[in-house]
PDB file of N, CA and C in Angstrom:
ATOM      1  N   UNK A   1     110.685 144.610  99.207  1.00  0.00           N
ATOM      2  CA  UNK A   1     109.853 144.557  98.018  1.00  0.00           C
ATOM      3  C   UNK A   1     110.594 143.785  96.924  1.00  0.00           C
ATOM      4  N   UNK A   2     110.080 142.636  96.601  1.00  0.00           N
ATOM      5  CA  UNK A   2     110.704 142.251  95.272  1.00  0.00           C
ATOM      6  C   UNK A   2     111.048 143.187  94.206  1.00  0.00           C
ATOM      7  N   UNK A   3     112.447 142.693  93.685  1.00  0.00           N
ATOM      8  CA  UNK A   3     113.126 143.104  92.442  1.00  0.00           C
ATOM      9  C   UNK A   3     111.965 142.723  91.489  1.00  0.00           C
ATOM     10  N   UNK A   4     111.912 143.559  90.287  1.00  0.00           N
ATOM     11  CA  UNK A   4     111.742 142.873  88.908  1.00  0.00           C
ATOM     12  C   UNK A   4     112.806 143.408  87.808  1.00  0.00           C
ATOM     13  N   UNK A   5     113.390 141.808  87.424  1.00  0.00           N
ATOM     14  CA  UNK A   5     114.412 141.941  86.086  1.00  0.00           C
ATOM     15  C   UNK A   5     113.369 141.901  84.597  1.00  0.00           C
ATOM     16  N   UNK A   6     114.490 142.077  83.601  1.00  0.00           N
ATOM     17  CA  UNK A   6     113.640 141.589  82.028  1.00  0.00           C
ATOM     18  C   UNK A   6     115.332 140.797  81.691  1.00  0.00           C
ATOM     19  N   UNK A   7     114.811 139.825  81.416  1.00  0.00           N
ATOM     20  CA  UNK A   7     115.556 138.663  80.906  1.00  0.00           C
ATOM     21  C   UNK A   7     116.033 139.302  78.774  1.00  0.00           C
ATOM     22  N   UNK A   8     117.020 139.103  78.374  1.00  0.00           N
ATOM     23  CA  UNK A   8     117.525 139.907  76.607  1.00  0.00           C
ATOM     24  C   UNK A   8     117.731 138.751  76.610  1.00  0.00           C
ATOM     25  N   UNK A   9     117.537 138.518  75.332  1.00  0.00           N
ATOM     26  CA  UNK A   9     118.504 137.311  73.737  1.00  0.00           C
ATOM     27  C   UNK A   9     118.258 135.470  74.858  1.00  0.00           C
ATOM     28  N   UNK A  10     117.167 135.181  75.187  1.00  0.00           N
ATOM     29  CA  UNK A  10     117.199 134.069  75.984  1.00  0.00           C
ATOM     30  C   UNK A  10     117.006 133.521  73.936  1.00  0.00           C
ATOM     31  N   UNK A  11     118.220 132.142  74.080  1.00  0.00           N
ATOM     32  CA  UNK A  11     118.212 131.367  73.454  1.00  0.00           C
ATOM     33  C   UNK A  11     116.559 130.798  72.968  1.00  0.00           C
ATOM     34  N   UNK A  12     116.512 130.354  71.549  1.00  0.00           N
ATOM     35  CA  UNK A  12     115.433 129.885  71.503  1.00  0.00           C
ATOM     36  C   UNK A  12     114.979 128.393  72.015  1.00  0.00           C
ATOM     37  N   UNK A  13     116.135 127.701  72.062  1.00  0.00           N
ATOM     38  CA  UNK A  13     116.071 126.296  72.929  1.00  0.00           C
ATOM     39  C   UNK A  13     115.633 126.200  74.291  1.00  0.00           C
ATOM     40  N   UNK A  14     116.181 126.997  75.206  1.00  0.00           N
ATOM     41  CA  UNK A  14     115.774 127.737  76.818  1.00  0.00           C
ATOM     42  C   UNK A  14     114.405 127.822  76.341  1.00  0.00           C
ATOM     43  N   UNK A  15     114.095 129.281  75.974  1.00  0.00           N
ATOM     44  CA  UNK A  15     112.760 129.290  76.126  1.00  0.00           C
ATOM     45  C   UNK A  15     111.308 128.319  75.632  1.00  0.00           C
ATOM     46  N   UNK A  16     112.029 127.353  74.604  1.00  0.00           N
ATOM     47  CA  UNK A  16     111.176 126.348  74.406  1.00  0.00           C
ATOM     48  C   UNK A  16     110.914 125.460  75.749  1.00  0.00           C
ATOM     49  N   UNK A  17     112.003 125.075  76.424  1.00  0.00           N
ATOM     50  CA  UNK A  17     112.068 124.325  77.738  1.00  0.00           C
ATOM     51  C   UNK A  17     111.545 124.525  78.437  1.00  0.00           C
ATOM     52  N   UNK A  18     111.674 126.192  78.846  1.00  0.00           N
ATOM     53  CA  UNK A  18     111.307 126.622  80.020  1.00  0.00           C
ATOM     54  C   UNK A  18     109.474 126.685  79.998  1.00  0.00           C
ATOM     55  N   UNK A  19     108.577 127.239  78.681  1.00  0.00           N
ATOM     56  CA  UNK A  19     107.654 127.404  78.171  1.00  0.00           C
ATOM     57  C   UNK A  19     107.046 126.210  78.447  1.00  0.00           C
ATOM     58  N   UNK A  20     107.595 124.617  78.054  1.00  0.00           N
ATOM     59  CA  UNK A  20     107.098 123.588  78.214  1.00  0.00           C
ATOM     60  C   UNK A  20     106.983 123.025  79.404  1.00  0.00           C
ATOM     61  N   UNK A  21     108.575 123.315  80.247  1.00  0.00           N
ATOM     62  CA  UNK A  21     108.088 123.003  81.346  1.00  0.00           C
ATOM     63  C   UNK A  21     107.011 123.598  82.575  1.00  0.00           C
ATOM     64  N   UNK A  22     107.158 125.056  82.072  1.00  0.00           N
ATOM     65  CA  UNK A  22     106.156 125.632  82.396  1.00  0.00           C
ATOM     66  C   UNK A  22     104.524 125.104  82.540  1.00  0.00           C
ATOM     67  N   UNK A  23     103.994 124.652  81.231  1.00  0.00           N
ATOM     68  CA  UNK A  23     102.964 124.482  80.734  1.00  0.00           C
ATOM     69  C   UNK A  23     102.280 122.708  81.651  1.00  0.00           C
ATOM     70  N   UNK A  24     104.181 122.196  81.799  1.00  0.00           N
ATOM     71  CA  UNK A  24     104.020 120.677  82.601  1.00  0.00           C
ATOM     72  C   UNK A  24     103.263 121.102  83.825  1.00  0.00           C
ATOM     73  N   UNK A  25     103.878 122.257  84.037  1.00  0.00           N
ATOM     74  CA  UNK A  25     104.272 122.217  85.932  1.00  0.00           C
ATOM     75  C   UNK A  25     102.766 123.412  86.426  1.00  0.00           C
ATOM     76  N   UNK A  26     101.911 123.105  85.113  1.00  0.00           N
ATOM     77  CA  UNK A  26     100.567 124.462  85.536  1.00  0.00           C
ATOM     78  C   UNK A  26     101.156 125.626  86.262  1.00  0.00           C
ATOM     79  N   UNK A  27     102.405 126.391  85.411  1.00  0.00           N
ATOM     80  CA  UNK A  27     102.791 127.744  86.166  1.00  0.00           C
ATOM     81  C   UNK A  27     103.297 128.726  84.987  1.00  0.00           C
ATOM     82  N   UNK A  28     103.407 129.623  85.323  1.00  0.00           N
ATOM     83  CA  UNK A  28     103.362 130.814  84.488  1.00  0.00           C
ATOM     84  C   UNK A  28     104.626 130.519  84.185  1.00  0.00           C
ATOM     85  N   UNK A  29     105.200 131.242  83.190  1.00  0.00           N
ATOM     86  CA  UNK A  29     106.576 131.338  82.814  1.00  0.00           C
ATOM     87  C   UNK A  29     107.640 132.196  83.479  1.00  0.00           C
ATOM     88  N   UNK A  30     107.163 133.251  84.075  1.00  0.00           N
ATOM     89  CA  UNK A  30     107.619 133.907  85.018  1.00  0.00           C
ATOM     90  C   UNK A  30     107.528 132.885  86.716  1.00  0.00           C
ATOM     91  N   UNK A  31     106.676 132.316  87.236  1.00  0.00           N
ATOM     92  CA  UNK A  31     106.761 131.625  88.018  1.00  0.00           C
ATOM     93  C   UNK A  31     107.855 129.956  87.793  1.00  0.00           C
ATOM     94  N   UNK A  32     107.748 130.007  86.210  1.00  0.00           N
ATOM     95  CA  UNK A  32     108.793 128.473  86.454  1.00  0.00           C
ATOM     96  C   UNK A  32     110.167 129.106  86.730  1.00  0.00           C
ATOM     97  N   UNK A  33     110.414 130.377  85.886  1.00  0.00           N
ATOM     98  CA  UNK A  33     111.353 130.675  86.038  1.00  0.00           C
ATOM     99  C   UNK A  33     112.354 130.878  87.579  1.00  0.00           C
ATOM    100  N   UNK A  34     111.222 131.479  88.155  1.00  0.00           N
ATOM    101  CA  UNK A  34     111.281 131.767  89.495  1.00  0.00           C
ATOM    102  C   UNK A  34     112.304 129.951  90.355  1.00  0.00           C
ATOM    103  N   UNK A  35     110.998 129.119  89.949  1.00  0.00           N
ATOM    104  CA  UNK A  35     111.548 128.042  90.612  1.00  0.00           C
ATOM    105  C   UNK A  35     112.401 127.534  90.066  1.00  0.00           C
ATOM    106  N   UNK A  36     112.988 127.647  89.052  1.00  0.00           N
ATOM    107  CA  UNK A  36     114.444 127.256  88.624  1.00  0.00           C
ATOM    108  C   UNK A  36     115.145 128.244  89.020  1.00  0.00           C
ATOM    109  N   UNK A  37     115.246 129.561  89.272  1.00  0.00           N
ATOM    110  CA  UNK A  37     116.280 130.216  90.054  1.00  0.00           C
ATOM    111  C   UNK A  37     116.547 130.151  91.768  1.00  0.00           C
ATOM    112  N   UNK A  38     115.209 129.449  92.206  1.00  0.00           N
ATOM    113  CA  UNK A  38     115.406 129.102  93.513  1.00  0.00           C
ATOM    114  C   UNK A  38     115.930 127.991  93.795  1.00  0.00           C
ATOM    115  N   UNK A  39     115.430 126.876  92.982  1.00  0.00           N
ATOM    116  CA  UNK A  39     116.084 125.407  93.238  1.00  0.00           C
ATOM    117  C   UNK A  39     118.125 125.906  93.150  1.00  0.00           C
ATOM    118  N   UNK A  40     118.544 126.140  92.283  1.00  0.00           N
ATOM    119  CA  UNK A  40     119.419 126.357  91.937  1.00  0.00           C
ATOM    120  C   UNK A  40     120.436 127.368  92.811  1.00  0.00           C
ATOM    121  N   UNK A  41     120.051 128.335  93.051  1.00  0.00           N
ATOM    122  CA  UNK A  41     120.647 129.107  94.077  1.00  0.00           C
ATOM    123  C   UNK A  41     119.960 129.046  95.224  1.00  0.00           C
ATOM    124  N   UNK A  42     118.914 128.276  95.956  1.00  0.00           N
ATOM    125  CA  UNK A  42     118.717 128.439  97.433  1.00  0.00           C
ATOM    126  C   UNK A  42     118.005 126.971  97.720  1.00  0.00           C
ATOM    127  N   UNK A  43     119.131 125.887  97.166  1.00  0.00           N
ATOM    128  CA  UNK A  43     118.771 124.535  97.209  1.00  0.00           C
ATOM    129  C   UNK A  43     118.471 124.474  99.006  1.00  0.00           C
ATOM    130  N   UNK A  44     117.396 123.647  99.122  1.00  0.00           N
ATOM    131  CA  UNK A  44     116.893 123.207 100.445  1.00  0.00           C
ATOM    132  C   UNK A  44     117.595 121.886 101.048  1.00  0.00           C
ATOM    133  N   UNK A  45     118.788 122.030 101.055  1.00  0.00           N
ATOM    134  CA  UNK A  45     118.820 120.644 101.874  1.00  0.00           C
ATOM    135  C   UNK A  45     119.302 120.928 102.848  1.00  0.00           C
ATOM    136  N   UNK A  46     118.989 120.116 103.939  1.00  0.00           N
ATOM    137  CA  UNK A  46     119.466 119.944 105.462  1.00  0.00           C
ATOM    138  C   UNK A  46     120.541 119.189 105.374  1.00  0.00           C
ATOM    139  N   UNK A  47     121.142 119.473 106.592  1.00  0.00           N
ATOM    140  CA  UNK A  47     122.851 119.059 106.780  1.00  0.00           C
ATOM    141  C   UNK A  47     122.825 117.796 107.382  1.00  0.00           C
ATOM    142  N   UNK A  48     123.280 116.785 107.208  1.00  0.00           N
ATOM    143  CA  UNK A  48     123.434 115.298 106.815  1.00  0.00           C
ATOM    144  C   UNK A  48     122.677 114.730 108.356  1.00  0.00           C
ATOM    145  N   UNK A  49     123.438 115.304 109.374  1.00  0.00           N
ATOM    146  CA  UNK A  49     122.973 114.717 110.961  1.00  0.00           C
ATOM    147  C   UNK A  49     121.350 114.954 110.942  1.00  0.00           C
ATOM    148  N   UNK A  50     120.587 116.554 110.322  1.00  0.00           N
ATOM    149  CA  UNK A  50     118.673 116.681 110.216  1.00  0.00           C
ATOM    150  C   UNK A  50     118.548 115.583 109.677  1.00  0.00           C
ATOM    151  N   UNK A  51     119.076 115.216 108.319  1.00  0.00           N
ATOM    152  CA  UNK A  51     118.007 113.923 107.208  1.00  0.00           C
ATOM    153  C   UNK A  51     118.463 112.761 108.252  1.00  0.00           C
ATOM    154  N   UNK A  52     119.601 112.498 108.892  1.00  0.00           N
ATOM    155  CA  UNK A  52     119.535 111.360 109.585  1.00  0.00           C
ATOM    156  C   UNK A  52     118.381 111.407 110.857  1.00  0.00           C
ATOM    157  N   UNK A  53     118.388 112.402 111.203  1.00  0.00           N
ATOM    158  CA  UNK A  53     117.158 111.821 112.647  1.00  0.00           C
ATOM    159  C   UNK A  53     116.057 112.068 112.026  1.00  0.00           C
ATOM    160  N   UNK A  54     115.193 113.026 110.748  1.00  0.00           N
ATOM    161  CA  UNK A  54     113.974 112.970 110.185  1.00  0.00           C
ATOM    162  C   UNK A  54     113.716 111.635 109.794  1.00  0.00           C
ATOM    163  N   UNK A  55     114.963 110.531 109.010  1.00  0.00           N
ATOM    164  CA  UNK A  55     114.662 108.905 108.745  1.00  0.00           C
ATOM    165  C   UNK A  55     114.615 108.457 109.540  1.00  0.00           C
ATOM    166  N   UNK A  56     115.074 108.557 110.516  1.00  0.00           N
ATOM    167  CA  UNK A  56     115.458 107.716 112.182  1.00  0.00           C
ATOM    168  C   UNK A  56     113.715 108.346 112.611  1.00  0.00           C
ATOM    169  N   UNK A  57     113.378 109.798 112.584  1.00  0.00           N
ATOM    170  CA  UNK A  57     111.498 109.236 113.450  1.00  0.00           C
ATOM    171  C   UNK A  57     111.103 108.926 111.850  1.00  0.00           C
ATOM    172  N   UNK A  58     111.103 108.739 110.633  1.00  0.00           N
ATOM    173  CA  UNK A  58     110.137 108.318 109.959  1.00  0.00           C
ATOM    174  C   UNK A  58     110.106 106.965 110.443  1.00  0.00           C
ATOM    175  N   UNK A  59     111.062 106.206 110.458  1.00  0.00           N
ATOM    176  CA  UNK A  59     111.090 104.763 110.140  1.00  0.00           C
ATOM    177  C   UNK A  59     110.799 104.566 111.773  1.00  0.00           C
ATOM    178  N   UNK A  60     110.672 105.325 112.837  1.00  0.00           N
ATOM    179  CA  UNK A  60     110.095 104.465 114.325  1.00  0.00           C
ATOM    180  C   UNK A  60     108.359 105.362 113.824  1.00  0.00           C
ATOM    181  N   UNK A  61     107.771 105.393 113.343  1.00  0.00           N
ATOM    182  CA  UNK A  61     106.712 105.506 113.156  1.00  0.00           C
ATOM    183  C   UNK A  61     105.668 104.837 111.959  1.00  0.00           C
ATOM    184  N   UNK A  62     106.800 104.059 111.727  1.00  0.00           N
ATOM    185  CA  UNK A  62     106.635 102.694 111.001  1.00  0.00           C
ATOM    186  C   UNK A  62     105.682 101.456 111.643  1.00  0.00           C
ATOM    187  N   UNK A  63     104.837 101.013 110.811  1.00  0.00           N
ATOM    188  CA  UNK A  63     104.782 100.043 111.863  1.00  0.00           C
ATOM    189  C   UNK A  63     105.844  98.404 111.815  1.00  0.00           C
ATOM    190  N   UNK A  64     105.966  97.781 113.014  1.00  0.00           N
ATOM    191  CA  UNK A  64     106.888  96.645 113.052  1.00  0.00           C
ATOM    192  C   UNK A  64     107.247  96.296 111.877  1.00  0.00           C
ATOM    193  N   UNK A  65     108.122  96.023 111.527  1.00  0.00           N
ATOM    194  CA  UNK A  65     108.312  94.557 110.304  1.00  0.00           C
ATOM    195  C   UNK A  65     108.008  93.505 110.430  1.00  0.00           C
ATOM    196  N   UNK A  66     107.553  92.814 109.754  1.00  0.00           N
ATOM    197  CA  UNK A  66     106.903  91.295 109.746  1.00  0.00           C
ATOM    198  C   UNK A  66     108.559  90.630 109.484  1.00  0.00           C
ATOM    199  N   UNK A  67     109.432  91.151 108.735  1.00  0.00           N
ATOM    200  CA  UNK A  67     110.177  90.232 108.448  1.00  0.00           C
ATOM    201  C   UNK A  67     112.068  90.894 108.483  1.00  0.00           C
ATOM    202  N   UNK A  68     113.009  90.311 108.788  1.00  0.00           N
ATOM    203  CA  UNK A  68     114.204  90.442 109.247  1.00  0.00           C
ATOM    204  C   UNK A  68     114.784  91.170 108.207  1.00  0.00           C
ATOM    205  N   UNK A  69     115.765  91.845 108.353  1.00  0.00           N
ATOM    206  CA  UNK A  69     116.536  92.160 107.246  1.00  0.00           C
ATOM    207  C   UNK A  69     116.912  90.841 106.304  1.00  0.00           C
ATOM    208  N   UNK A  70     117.761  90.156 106.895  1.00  0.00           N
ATOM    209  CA  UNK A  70     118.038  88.844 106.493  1.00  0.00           C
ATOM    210  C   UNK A  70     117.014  88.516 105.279  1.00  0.00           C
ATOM    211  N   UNK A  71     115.649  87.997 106.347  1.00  0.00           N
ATOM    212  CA  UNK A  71     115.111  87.752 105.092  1.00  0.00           C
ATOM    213  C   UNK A  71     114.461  88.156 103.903  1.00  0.00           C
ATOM    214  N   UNK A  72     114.578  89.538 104.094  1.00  0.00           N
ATOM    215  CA  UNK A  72     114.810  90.503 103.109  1.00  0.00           C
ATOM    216  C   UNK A  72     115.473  90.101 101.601  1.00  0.00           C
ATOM    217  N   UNK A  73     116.477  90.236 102.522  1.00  0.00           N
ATOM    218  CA  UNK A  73     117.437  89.696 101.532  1.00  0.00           C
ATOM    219  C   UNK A  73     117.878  88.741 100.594  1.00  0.00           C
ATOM    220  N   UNK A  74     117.112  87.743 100.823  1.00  0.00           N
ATOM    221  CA  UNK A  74     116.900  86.176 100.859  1.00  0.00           C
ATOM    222  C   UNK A  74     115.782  86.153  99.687  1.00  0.00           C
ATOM    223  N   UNK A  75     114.430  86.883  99.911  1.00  0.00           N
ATOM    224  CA  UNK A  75     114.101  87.259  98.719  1.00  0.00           C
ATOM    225  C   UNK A  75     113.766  88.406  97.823  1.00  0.00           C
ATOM    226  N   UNK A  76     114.832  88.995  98.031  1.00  0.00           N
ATOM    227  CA  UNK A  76     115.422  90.038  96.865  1.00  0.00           C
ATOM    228  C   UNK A  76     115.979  89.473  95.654  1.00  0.00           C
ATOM    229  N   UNK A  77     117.320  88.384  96.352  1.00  0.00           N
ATOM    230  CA  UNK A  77     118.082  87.684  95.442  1.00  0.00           C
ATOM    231  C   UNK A  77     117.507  86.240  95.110  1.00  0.00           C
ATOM    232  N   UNK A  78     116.355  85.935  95.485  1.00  0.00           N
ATOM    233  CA  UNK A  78     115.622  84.456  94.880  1.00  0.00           C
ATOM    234  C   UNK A  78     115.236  84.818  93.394  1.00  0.00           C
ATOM    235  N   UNK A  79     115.226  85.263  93.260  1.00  0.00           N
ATOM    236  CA  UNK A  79     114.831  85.008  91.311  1.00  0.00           C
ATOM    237  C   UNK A  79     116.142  85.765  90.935  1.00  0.00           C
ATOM    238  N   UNK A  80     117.323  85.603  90.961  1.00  0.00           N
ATOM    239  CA  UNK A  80     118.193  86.118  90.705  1.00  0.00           C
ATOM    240  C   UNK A  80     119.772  85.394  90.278  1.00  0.00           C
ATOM    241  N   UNK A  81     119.325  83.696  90.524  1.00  0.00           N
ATOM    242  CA  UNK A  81     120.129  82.700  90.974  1.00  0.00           C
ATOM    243  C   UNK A  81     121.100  82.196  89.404  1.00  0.00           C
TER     244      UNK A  81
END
């Protein structure tokens, strides 16, 4: 069963932030809060070898390239001369 805390003396700067970002993010203030304590303590990232094979099938489900790395490159740096 979820905990419930009560948050004392939150700065008035915080709660302007949090209120606004709240108001950005269409979520309650109790729910932004939530997702700033999750981002923060139960960050989601996968361990370096997952994000390498999730890019490895994004990019073979790509379709072909029309054009080489090379020439990629070639005009990246043309207006750049």
């Amino acid at each position: 069963m979820p905990a419930t805390i009560t948050l004392k003396a939150i700065p008035d700067d915080i709660y302007t932030r949090l209120k606004a970002s709240a108001e950005a993010n269409r979520r309650s203030l109790n729910s932004e809060i939530l997702v700033c304590l999750e981002s923060r303590l139960m960050p989601a990232r996968l361990p370096a070898a997952d994000q390498l094979a999730a890019i490895r099938a994004l990019r073979d489900r790509l379709p072909a390239a029309k054009f080489q790395h090379e020439d990629i490159d070639v005009l990246k740096r043309g207006g750049r001369a």
